[in-house]
Protein backbone atom coordinates (compact mmCIF):
# COMPACT_ATOMS: atom_id res chain seq x y z
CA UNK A 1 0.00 0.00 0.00
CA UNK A 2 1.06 3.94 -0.56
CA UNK A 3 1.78 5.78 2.29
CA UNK A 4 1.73 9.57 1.50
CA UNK A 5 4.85 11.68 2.12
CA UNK A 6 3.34 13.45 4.89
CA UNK A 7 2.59 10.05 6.40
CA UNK A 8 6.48 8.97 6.67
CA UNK A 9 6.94 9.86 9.64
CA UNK A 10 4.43 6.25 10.73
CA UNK A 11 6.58 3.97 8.20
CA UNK A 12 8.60 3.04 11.25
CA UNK A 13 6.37 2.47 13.89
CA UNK A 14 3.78 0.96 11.16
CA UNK A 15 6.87 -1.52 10.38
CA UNK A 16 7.44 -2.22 14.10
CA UNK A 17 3.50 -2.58 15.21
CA UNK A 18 3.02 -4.81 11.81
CA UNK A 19 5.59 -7.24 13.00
CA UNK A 20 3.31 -8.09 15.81
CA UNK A 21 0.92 -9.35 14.08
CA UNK A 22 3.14 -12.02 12.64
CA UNK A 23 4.01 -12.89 16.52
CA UNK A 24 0.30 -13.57 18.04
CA UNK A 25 -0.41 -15.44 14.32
CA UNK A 26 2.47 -18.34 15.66
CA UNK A 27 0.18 -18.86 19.34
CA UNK A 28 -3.01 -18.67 17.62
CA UNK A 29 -2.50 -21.31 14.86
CA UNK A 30 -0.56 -23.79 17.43
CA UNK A 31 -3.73 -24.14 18.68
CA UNK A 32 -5.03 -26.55 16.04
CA UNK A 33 -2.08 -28.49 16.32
CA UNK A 34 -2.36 -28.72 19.95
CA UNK A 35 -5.86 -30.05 20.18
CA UNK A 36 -5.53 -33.12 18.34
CA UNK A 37 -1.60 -33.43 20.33
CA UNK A 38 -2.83 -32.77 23.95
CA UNK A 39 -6.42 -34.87 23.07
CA UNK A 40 -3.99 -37.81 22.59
CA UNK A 41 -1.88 -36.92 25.47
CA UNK A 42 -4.22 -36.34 27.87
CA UNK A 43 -6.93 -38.66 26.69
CA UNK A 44 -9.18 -36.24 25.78
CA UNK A 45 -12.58 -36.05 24.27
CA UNK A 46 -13.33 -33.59 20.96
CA UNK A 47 -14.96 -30.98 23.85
CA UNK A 48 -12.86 -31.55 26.65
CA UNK A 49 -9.84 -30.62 23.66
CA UNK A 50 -11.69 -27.76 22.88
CA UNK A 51 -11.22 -26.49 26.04
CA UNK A 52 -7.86 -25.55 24.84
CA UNK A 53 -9.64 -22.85 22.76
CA UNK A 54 -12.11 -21.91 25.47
CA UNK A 55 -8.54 -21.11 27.78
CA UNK A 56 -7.29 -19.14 25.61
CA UNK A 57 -10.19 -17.10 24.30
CA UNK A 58 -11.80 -16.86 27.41
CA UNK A 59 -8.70 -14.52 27.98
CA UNK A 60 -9.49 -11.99 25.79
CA UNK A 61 -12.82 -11.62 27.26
CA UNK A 62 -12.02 -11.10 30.65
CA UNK A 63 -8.49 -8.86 30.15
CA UNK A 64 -9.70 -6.89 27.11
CA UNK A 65 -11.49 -3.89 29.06
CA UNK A 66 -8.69 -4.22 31.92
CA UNK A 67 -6.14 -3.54 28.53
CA UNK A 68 -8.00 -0.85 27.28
CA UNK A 69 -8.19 0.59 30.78
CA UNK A 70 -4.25 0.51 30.80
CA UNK A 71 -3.51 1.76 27.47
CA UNK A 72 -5.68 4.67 27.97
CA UNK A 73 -3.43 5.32 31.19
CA UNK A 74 -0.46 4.48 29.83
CA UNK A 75 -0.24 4.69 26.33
CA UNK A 76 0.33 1.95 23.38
CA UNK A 77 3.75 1.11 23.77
CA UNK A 78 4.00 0.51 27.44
CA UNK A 79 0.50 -1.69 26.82
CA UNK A 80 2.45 -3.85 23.79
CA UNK A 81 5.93 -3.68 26.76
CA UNK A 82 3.01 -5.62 28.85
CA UNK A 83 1.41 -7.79 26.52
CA UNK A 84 4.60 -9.16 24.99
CA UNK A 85 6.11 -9.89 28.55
CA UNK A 86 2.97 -11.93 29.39
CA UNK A 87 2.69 -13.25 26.10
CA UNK A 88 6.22 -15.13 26.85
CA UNK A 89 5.62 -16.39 30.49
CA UNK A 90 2.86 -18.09 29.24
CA UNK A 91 5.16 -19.84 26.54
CA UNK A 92 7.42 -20.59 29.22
CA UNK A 93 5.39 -22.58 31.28
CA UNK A 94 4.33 -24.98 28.32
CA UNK A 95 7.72 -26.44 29.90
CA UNK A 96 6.27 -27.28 33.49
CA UNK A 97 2.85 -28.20 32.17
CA UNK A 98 4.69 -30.99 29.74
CA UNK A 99 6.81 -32.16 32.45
CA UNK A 100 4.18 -33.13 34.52
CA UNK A 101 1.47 -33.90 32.23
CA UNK A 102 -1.23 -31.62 33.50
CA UNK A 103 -3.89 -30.34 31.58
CA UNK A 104 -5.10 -27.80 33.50
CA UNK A 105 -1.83 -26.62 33.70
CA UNK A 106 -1.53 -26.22 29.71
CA UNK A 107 -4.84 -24.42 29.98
CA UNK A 108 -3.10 -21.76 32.82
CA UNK A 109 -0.32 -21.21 30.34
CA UNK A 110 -2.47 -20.69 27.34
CA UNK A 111 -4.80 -18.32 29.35
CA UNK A 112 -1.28 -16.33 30.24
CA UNK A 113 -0.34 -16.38 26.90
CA UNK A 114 -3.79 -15.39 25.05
CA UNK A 115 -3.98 -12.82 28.04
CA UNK A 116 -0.75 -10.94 26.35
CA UNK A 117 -1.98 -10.95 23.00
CA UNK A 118 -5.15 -8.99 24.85
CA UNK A 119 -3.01 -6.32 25.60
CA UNK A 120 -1.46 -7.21 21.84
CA UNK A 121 -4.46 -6.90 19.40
CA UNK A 122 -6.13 -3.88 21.69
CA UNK A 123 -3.15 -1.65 21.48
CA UNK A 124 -1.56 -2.95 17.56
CA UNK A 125 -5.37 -3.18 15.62
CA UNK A 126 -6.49 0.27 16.10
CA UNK A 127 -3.23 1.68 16.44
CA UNK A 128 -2.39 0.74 13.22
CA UNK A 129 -5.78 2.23 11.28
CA UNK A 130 -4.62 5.60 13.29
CA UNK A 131 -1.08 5.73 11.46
CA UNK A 132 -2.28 7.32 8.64
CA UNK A 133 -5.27 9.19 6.48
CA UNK A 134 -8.96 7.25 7.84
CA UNK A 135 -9.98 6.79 4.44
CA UNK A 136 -7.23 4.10 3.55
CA UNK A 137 -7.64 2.70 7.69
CA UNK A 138 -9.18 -0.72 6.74
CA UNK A 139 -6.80 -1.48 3.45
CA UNK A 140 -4.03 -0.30 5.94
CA UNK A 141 -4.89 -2.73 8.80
CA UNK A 142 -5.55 -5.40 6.13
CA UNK A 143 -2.49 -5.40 5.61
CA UNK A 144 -0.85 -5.32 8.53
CA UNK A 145 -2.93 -8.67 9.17
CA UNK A 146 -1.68 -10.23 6.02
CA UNK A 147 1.90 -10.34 8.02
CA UNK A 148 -0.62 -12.58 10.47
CA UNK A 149 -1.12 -14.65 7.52
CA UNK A 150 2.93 -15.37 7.36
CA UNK A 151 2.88 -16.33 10.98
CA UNK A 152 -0.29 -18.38 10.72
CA UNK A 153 1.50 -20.41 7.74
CA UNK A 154 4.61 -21.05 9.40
CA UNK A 155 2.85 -22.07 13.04
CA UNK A 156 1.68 -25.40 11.56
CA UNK A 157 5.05 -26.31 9.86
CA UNK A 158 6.13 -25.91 12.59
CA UNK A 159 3.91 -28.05 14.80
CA UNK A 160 3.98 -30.74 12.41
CA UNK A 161 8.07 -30.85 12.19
CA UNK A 162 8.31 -30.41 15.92
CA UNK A 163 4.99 -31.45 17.52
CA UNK A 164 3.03 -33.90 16.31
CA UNK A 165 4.65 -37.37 16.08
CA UNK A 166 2.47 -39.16 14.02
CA UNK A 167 2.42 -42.15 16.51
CA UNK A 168 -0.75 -42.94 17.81
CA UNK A 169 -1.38 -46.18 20.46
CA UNK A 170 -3.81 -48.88 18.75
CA UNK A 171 -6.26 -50.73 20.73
CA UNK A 172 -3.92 -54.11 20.55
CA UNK A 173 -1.33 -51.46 22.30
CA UNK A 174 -3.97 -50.21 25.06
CA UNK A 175 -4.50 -54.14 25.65
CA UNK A 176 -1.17 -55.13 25.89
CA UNK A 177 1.11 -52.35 27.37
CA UNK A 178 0.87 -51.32 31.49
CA UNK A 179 -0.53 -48.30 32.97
CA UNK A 180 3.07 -47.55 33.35
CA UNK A 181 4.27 -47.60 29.83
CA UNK A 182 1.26 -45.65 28.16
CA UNK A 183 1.99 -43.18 30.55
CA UNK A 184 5.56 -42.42 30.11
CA UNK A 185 4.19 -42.54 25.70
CA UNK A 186 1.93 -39.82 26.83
CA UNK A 187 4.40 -38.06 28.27
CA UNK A 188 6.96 -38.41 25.64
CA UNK A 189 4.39 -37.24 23.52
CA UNK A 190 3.66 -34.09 25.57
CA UNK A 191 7.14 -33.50 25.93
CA UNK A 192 7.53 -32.53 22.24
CA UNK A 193 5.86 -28.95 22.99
CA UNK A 194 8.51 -28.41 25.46
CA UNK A 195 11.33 -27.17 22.44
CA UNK A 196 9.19 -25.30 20.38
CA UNK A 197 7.43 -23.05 23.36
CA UNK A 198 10.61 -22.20 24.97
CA UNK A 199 11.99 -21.08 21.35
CA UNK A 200 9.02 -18.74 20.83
CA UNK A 201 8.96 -17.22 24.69
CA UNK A 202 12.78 -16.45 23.89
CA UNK A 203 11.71 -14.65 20.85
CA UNK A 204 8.82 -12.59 22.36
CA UNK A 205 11.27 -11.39 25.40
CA UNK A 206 13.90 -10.41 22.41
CA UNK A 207 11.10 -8.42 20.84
CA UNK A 208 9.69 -7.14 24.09
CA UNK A 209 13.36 -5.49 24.55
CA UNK A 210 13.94 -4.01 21.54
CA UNK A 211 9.93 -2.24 22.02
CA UNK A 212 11.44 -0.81 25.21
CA UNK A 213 14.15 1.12 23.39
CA UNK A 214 12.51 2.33 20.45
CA UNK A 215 10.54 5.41 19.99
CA UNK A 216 7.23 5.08 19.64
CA UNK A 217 5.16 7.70 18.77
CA UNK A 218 1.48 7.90 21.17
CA UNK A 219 -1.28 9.03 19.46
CA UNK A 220 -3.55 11.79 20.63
CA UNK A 221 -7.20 11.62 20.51
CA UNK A 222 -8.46 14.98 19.00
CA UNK A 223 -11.96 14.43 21.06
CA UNK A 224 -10.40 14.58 24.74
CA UNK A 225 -13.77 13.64 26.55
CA UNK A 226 -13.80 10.34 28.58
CA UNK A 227 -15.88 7.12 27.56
CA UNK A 228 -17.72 4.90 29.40
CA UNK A 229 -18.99 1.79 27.69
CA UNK A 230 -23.04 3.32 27.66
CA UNK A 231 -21.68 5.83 25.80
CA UNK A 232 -19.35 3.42 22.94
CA UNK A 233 -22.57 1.36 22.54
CA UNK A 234 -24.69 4.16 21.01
CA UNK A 235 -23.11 3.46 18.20
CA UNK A 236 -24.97 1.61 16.46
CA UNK A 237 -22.51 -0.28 13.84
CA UNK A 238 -20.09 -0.62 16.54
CA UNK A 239 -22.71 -3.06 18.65
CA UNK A 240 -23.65 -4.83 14.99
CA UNK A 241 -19.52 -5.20 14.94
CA UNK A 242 -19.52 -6.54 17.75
CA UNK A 243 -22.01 -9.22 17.40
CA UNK A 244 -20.14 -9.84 13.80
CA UNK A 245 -16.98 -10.63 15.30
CA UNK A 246 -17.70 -12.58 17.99
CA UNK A 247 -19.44 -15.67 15.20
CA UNK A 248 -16.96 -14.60 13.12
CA UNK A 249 -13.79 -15.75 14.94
CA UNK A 250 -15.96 -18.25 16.69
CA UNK A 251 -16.13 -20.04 12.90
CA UNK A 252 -12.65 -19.16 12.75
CA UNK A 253 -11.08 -20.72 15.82
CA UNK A 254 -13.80 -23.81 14.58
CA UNK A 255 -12.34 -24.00 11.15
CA UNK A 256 -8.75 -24.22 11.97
CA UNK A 257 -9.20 -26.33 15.33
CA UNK A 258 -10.60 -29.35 13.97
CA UNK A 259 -8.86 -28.88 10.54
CA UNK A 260 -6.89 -32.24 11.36
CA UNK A 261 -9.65 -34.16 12.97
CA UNK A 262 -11.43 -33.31 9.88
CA UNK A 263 -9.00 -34.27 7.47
CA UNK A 264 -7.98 -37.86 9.19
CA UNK A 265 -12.23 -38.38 9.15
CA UNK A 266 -12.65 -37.27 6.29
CA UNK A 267 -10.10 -38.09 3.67
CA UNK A 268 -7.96 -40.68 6.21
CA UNK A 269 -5.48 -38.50 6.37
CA UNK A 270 -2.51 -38.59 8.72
CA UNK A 271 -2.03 -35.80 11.60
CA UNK A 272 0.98 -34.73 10.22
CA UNK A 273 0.08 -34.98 6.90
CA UNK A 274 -2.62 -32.78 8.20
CA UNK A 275 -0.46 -30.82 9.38
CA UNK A 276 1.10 -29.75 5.69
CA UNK A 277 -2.62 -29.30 4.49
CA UNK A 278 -3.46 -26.39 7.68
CA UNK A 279 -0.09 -24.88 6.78
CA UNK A 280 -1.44 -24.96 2.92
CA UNK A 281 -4.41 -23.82 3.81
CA UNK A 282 -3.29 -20.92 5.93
CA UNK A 283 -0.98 -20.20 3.25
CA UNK A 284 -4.22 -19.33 1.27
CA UNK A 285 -5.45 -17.20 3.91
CA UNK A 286 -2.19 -14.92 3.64
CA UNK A 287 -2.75 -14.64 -0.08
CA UNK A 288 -6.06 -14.02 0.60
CA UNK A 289 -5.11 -10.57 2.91
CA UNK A 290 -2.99 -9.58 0.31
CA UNK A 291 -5.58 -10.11 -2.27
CA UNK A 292 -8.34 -8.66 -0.22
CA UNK A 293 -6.44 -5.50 0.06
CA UNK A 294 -5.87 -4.77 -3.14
CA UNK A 295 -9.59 -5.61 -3.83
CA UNK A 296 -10.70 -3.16 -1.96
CA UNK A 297 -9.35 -0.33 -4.07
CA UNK A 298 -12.40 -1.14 -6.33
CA UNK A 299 -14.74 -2.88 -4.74
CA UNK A 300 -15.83 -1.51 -0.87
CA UNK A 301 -15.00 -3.33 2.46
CA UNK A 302 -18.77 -4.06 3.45
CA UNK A 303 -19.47 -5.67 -0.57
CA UNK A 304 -16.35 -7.67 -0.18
CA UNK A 305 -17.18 -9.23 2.95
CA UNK A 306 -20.94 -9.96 2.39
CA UNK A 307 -19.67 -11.85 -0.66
CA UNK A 308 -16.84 -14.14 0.94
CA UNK A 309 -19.31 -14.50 3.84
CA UNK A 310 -21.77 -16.07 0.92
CA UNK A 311 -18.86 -17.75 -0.86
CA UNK A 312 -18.06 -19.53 2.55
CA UNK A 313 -21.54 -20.88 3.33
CA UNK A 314 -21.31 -22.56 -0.26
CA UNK A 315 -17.96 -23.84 0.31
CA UNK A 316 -18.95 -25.63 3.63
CA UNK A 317 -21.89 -27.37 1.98
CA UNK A 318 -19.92 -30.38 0.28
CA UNK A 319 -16.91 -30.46 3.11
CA UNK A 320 -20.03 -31.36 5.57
CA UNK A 321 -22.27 -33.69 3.49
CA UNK A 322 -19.03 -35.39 0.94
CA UNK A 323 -15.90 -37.61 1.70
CA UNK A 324 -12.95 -37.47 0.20
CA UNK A 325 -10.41 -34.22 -1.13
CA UNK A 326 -13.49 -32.28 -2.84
CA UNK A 327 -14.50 -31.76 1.31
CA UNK A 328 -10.46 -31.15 2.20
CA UNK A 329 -10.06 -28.79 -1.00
CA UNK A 330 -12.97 -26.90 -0.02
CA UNK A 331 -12.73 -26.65 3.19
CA UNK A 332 -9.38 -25.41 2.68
CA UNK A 333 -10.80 -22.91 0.50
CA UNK A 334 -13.10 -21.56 3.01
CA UNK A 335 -9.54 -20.46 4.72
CA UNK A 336 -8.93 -18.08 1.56
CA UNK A 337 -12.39 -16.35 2.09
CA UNK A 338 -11.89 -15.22 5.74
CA UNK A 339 -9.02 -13.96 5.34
CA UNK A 340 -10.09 -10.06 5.52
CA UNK A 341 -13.01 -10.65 7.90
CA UNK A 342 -11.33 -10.05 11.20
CA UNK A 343 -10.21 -6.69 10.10
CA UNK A 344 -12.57 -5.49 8.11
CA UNK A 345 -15.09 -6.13 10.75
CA UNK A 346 -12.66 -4.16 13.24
CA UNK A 347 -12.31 -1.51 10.96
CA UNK A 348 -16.00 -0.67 10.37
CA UNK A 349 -16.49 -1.13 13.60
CA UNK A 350 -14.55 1.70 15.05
CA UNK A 351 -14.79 3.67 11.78
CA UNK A 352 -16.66 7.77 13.44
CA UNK A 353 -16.78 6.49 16.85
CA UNK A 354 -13.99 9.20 18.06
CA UNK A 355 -12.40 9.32 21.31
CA UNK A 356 -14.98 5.74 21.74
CA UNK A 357 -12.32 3.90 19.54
CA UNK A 358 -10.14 2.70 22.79
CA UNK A 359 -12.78 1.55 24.66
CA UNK A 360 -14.82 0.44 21.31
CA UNK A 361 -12.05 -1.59 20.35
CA UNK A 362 -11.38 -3.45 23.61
CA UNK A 363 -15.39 -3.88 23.68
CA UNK A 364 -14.91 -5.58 19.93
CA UNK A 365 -11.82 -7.60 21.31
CA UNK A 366 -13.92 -9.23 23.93
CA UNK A 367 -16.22 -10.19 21.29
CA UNK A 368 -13.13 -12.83 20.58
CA UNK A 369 -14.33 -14.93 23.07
CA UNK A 370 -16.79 -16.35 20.42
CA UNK A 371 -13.28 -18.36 19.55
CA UNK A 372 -13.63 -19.75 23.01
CA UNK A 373 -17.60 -20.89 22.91
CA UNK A 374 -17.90 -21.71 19.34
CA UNK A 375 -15.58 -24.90 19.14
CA UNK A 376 -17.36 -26.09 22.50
CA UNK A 377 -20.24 -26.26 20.31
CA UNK A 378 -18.76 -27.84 17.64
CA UNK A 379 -17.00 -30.42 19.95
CA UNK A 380 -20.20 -31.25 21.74
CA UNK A 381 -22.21 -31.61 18.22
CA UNK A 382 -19.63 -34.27 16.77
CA UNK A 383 -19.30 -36.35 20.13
CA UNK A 384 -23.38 -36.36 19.77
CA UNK A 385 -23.57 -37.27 16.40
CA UNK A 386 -19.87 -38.81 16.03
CA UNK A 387 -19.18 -37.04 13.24
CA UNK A 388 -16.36 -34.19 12.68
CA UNK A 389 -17.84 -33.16 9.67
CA UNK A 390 -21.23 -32.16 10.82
CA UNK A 391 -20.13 -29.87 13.52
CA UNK A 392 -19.02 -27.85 10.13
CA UNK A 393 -22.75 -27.03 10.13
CA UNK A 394 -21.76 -24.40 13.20
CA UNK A 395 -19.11 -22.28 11.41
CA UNK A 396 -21.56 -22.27 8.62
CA UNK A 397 -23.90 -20.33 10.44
CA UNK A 398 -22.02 -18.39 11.88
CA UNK A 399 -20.92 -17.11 8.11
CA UNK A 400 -24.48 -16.17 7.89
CA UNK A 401 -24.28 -13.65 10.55
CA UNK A 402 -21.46 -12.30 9.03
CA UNK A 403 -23.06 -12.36 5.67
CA UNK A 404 -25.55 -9.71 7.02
CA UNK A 405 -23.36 -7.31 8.84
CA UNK A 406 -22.03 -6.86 5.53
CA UNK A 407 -24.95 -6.50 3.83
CA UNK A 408 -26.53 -4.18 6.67
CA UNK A 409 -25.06 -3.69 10.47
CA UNK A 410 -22.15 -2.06 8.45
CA UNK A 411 -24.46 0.16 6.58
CA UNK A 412 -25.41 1.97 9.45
CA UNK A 413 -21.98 2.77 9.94
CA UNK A 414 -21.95 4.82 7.20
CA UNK A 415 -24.84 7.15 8.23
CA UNK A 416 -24.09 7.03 11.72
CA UNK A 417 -22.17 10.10 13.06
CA UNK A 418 -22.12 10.78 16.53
């Protein structure tokens, strides 16, 4: 995208705030490697393994008002300082919770670490539509997201060269091993987090360091007059927005987390062959951010995402009710068409709302915790009907509802100026 001479003067911090979003991409999308991992691990069930989404979206809920509280008080950077600091104790203690094989205790790290990228996505989303003219704020933030899409396809290569193992204990093996030996194989298994986590904490504290040197500019709200969360909801598309995003990363977070369960049901495909299709299929998702921003020079935000809300209904149809790679192919596919919904949403969203937009935006980040009741749905609809594929029906509907805040909650943002 351009950025106008009299913008320079953001190319740094733009740079700086942009790499971010390739960070928080690598915890998010370890998350669908993780569930089928710690599900064989722990001896899970598909919902009690979706609990590994409910920890960690269940953290943006409850520490996204306390984040917009802070950065109000103390400004973006010290807020991403905060949120990158928490963001590696939490990957740290992925060390402790695979020593002792404790699944509760992977849940407290993943709540630690989803509680930093609070602090992450409140300050970097709607500082980043800020650092430069409003008109261009959602291509902007698109792409600043599409650097999510690089960390997104890496996080899977990564969990399926370091993660998963591919070895899996047969019924003949339950039979004839002890109590002792499938234990220490779930612990080897669990063990293989241990590496990776540690890698990525190190690499968060680096980054947190070099944020603590570098200048970043705070921006100033024009409207100096307080907000209170009455007063952020009178808007109108910003409630719609919010409503949006919580289904939308709700089918989200479902896509992605059962993308391997899906694929070995499916198609019979191995976990870490699986693993190569997410990172594929994120890979589409990236393209699909750059795509989507370019798009939007000629066709408008709210068009563009009714239509790939509509294109993803379609798509789901045939992964739910076929076998086979026409329901992997499209299913990946469905990955492609939500790539610009997260911050297109955001943008519209916040787009007239003022000196709201701090508060507005930690309101819309809390809507995230759709990513933390949505695949509790989905888990609880394929242990009822033991079948991975028709849980697909949720996401589905939840495209619906995005499908219309295209069409119309956005619309209101338009004419609404308060």
């Amino acid at each position: 995208m351009n950025i106008k001479k009299e913008e320079n003067k953001f190319l740094i911090p733009f740079i700086l705030v942009t790499s971010l979003f390739f960070l928080w991409a690598l915890a998010h999308n370890l998350n669908p490697i993780l569930i089928p991992h710690l599900k064989k691990a722990c001896n899970l069930t598909d919902l009690e393994s979706a609990l590994i989404d409910s920890s960690f979206f269940i953290a943006y809920f409850l520490m996204a008002l306390p984040a917009g509280m802070f950065l109000k008080k103390y400004g973006y950077k010290n807020g991403i300082i905060l949120g990158l600091l928490l963001f590696a104790t939490g990957a740290f203690l992925f060390y402790p919770a695979a020593s002792v094989l404790s699944f509760p205790f992977f849940l407290t790290a993943l709540f630690v670490i989803a509680s930093g990228l609070t602090f992450l996505e409140t300050a970097a989303n709607p500082y980043i539509t800020v650092l430069g003219n409003p008109k261009t704020a959602t291509q902007r933030l698109n792409l600043a997201q599409s650097f999510n899409g690089l960390g997104a396809f890496i996080a899977p290569l990564i969990g399926g060269l370091f993660i998963l193992s591919g070895r899996h204990l047969t019924e003949y093996d339950l039979q004839t091993m002890t109590a002792e030996q499938v234990q220490a194989f779930n612990i080897a298994e669990a063990a293989s987090v241990k590496m990776p986590y540690i890698f990525i904490g190190a690499l968060v504290l680096l980054v947190a360091i070099v944020f603590s040197f570098i200048n970043l500019p705070e921006i100033i709200d024009i409207n100096r007059e307080s907000s209170s969360v009455k007063s952020v909801l009178k808007h109108n598309h910003l409630r719609a927005g919010i409503a949006a995003q919580f289904f939308y990363v709700g089918a989200q977070v479902g896509v992605g987390s059962f993308f391997i369960r899906f694929l070995n049901s499916a198609a019979s495909i191995d976990e870490k062959s699986a693993a190569y299709y997410l990172s594929v299929a994120l890979l589409l998702f990236m393209a699909g951010r750059f795509i989507g921003t370019l798009l939007m020079q000629f066709i408008r935000p709210q068009k563009l995402l009714t239509a790939y809300s509509v294109i993803n209904v379609i798509l789901l149809l045939p992964a739910i009710f076929f076998t086979g790679m026409i329901s992997v192919y499209t299913l990946m596919a469905v990955q492609f068409f939500m790539s610009i919904m997260f911050p297109t949403i955001f943008s519209l969203s916040i787009a007239n709302t003022g000196s709201d937009a701090k508060l507005g935006s930690s309101l819309i980040i809390m809507s995230i915790v759709g990513g933390a009741i949505i695949p509790v749905i989905m888990g609880y609809v394929s242990d009822a009907t033991q079948s991975i594929q028709t849980a697909y029906v949720v996401p589905l509907l939840c495209f619906l509802v995005v499908a219309y805040y295209g069409a119309a909650g956005s619309r209101i943002n338009q004419i609404q100026n308060q």
